[in-house]
Protein backbone atom coordinates (compact mmCIF):
# COMPACT_ATOMS: atom_id res chain seq x y z
CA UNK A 1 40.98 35.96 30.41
CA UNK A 2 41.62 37.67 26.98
CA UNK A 3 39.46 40.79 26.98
CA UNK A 4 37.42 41.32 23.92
CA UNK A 5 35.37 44.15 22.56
CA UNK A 6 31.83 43.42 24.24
CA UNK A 7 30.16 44.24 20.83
CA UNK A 8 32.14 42.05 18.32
CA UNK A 9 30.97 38.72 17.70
CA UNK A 10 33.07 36.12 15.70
CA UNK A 11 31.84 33.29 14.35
CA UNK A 12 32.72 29.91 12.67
CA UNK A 13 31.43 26.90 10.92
CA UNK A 14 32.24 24.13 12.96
CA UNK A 15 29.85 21.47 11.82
CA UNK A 16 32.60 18.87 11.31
CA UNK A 17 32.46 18.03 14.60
CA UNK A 18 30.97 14.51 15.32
CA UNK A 19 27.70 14.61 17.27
CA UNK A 20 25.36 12.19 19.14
CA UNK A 21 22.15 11.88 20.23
CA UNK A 22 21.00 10.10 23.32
CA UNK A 23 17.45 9.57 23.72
CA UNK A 24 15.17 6.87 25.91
CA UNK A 25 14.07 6.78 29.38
CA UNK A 26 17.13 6.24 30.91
CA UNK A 27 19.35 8.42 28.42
CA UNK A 28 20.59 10.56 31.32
CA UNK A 29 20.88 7.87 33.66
CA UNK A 30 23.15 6.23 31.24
CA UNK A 31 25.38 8.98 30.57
CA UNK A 32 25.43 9.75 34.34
CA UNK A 33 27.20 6.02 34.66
CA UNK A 34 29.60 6.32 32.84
CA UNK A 35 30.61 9.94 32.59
CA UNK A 36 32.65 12.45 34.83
CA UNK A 37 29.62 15.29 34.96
CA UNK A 38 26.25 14.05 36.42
CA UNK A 39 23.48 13.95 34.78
CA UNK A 40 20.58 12.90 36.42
CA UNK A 41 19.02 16.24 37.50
CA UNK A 42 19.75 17.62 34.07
CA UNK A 43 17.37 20.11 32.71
CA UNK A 44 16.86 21.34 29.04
CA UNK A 45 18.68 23.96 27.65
CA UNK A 46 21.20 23.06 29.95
CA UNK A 47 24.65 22.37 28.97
CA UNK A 48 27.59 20.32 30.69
CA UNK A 49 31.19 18.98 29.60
CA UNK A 50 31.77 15.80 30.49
CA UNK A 51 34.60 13.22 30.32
CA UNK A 52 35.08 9.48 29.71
CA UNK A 53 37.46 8.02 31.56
CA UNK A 54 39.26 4.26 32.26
CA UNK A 55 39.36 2.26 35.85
CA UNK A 56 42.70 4.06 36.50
CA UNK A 57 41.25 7.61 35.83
CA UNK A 58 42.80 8.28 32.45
CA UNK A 59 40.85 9.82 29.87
CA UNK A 60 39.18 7.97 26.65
CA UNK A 61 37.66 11.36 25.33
CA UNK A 62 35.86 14.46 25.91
CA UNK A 63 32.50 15.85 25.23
CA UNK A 64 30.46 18.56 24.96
CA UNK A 65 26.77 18.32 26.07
CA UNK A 66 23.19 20.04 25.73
CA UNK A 67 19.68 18.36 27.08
CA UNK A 68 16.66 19.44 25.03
CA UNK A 69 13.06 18.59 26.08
CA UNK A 70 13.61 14.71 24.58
CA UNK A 71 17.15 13.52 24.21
CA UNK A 72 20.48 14.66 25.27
CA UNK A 73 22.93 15.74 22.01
CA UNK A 74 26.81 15.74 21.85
CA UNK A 75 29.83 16.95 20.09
CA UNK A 76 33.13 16.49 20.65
CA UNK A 77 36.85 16.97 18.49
CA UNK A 78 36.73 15.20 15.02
CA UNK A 79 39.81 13.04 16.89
CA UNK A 80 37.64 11.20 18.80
CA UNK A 81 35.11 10.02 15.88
CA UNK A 82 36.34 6.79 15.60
CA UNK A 83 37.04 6.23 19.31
CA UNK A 84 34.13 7.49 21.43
CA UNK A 85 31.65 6.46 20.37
CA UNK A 86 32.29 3.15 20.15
CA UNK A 87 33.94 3.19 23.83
CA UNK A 88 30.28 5.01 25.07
CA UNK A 89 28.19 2.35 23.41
CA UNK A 90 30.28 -0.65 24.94
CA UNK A 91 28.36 0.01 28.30
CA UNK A 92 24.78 0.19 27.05
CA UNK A 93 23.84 -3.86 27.73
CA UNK A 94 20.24 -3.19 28.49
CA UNK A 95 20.08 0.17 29.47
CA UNK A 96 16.68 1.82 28.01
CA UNK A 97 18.66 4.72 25.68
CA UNK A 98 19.37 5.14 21.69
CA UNK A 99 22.59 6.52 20.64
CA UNK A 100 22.31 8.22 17.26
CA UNK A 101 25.15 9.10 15.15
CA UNK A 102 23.85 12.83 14.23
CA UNK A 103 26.88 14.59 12.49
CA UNK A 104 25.32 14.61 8.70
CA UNK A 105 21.84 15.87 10.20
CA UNK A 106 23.22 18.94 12.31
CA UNK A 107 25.25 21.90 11.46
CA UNK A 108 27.24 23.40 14.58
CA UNK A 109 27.65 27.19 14.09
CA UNK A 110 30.22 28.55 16.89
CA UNK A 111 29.12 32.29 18.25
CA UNK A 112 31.58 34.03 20.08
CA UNK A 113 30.99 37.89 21.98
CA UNK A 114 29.31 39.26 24.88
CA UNK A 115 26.37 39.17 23.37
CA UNK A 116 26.46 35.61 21.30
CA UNK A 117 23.01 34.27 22.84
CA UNK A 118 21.27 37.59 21.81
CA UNK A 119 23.02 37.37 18.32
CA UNK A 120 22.09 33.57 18.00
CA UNK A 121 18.37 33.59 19.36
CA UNK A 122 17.47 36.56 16.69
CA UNK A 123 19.16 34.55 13.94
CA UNK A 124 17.99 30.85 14.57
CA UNK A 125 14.78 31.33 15.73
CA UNK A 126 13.78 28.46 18.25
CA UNK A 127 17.45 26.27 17.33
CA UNK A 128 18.69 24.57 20.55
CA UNK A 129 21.67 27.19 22.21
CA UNK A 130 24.78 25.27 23.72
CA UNK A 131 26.76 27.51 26.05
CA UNK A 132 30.53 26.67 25.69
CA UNK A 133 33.78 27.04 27.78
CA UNK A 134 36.20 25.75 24.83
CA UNK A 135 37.44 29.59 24.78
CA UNK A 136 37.58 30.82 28.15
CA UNK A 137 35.03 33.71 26.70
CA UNK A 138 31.61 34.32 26.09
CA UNK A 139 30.60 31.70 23.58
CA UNK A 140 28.06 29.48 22.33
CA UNK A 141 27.04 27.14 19.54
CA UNK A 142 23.78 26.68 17.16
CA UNK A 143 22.79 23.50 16.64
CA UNK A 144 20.85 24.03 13.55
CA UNK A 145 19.74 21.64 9.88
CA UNK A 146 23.13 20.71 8.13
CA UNK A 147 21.33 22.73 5.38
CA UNK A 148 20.75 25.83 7.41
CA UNK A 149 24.07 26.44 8.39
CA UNK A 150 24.76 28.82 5.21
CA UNK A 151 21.90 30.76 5.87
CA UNK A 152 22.53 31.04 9.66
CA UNK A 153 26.15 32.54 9.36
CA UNK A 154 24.75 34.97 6.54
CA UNK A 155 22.26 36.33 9.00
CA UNK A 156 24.96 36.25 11.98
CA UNK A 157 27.34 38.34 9.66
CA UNK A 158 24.20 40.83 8.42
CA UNK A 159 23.77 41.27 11.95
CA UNK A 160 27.36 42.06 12.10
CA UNK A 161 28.72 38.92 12.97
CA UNK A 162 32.53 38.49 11.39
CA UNK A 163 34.27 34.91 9.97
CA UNK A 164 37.03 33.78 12.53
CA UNK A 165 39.51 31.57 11.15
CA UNK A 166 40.73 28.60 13.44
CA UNK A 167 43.96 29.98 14.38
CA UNK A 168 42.17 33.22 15.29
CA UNK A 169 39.50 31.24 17.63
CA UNK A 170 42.94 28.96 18.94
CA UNK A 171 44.61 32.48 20.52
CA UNK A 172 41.31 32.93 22.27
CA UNK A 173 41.69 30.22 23.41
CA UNK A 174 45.64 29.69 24.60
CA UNK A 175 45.42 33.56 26.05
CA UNK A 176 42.82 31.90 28.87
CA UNK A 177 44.62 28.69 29.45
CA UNK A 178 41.92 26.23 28.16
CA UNK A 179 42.81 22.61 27.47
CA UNK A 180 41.54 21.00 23.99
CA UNK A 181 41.57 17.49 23.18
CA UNK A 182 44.48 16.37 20.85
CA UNK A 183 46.38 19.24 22.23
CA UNK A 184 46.56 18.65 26.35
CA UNK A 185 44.16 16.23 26.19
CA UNK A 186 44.85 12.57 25.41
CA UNK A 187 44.58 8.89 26.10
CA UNK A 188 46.93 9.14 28.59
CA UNK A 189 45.57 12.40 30.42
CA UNK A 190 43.39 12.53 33.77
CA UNK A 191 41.39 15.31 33.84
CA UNK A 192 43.23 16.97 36.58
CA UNK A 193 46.54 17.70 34.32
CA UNK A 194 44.36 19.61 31.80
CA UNK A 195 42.62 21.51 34.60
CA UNK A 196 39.03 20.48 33.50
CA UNK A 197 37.81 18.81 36.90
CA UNK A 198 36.46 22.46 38.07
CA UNK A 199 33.90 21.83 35.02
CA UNK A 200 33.83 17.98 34.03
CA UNK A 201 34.20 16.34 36.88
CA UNK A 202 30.81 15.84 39.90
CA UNK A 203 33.14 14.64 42.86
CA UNK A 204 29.60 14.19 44.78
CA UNK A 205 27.47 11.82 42.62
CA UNK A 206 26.58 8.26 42.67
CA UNK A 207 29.50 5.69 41.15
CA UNK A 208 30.45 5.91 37.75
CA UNK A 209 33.59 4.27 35.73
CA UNK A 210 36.68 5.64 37.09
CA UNK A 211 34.99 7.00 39.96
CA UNK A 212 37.52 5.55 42.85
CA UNK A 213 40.80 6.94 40.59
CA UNK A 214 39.26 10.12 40.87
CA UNK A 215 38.56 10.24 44.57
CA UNK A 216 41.76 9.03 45.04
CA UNK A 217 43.47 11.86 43.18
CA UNK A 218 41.14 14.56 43.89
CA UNK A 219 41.58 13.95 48.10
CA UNK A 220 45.59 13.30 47.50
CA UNK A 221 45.16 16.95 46.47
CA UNK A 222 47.64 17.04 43.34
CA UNK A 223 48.73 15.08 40.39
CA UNK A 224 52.27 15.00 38.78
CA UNK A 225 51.48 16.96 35.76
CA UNK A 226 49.47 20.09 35.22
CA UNK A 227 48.69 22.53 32.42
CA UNK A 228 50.25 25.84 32.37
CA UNK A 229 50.46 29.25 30.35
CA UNK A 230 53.40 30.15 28.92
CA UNK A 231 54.65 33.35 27.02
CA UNK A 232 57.85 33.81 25.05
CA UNK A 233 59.72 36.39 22.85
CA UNK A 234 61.62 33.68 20.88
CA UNK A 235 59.90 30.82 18.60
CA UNK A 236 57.57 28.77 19.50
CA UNK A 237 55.95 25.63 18.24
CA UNK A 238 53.79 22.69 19.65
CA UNK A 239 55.95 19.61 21.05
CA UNK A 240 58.73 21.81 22.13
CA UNK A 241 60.62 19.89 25.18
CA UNK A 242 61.00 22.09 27.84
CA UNK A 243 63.86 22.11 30.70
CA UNK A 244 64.30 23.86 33.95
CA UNK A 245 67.48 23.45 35.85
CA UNK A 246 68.97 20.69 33.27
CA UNK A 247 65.74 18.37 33.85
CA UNK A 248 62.88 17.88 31.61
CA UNK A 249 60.00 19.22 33.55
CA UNK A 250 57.20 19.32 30.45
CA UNK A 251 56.06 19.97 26.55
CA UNK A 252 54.63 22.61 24.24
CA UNK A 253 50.90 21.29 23.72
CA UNK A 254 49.82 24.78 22.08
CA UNK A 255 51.18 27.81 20.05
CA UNK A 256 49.67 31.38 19.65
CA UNK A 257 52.00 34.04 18.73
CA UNK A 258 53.77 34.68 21.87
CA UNK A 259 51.42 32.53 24.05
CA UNK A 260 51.62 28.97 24.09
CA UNK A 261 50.33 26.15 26.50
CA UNK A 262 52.23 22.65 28.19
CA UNK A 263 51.55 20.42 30.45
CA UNK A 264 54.64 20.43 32.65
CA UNK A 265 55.64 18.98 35.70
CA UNK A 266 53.60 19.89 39.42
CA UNK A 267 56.66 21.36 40.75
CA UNK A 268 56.87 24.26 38.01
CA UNK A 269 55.62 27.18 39.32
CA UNK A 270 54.03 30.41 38.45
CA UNK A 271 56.77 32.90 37.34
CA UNK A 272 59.37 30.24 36.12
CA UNK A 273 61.69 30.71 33.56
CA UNK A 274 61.99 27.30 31.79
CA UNK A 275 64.11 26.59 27.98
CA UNK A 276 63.79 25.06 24.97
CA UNK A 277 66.67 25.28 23.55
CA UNK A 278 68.12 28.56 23.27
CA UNK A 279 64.25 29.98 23.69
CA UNK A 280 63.30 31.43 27.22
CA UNK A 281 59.34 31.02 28.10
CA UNK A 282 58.28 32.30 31.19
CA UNK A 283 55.40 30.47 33.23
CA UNK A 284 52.56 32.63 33.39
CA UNK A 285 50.34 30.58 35.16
């Protein structure tokens, strides 16, 4: 994990991110049917990732989720606005739950540090908290009013709070090997080639779609592809083929300075020197 100074906190603005709220008596029974993560025993204020996936196991997007006392909310990658949503509501039929396109009503302020839940709870007063891994660090977001979200970062950076930009938040993120939609996650991913089974994936609840692919893969023990950490002293950018021994074995998914992350073959292994071109990269992880 990238170590960060336990007192700095970064934040960022990330209310472009499409949200959804599910409410209705059987708004965590429905999610629990046809999502990775299980839901039914969810309690508020807690927060799970979650993935939607096909019959065969391969992924139709990736959320982010946080129960409050009377509905379950949502965000995922503004990639998947289009696509998700639609593919969640196809399953409703008669199911007792209200999905409720909430992007324009909420802001999502992203707090990153140590000490981001202190930092957020003096700043946004009773505002629902969503613990995140997207980083691999300490981090959080503030779901707040679209119209608060000004106010909120002012108060984070008077508190001494500091603007991240993207790119700054993204080598946080490649330094701890975490996947991100539209990067190692796509249509034709299963969740156990971007490594987030561990936190998206309940191997020991009830059937759910694409619950027999996953068995299947998770007891065969392995999958053909898998994501991996890279470092480099030559350039770098993202959908760089890479070859070991004269055979494809993968792609650059992710660039950050020296760092970068790929989903490459199974067989590649920690401590591998693999090309692209006339660049070395060595396998980290």
């Amino acid at each position: 994990m990238r170590v960060m100074d336990e007192t700095r906190i970064l934040l960022a603005d990330r209310s472009e991110r499409p949200k959804l709220r599910f409410s209705g008596p059987q708004a965590a029974w429905f999610l629990h049917q046809v999502l990775t993560q299980a839901f039914e025993d969810i309690e508020p204020g807690e927060a799970r990732d979650a993935a939607m996936i096909t019959t065969r196991g391969r992924m139709t997007g990736y959320l982010e989720a946080l129960a409050t006392e009377d509905a379950i909310f949502a965000h995922f990658e503004p990639e998947l606005a289009t696509t998700l949503p639609e593919a969640i509501r196809r399953y409703v039929f008669a199911t007792q739950v209200e999905i409720d396109d909430v992007t324009d009503a909420y802001g999502l302020v992203l707090v990153v540090g140590e000490a981001w839940r202190e930092a957020a709870s003096e700043v946004a007063g009773g505002a629902p908290l969503h613990p995140t891994t997207s980083l691999g660090a300490p981090a959080g977001y503030i779901w707040t009013d679209r119209s608060d979200v000004a106010a909120v970062m002012q108060a984070l950076e008077t508190r001494g709070g500091v603007r991240a930009a993207e790119d700054e938040l993204e080598s946080i993120r490649v330094a701890n090997g975490v996947a991100r939609w539209g990067r190692e996650m796509d249509e034709k991913t299963f969740p156990q080639e971007a490594a987030i089974d561990d936190r998206a994936v309940h191997f020991d609840k009830g059937c759910y779609l694409g619950q027999e692919a996953m068995a299947k893969i998770h007891f065969r023990g392995k999958v053909n592809r898998r994501l991996a950490r890279l470092s480099s002293d030559g350039a770098l950018a993202p959908g760089l083929e890479l070859e070991a021994g004269g055979a494809r074995v993968g792609k650059v998914t992710s660039v950050a300075g020296d760092k970068a992350l790929a989903i490459v073959k199974h067989t590649v292994e920690p401590g591998a020197i693999v090309t692209s071109g006339d660049v070395d990269l060595k396998v980290i992880a």
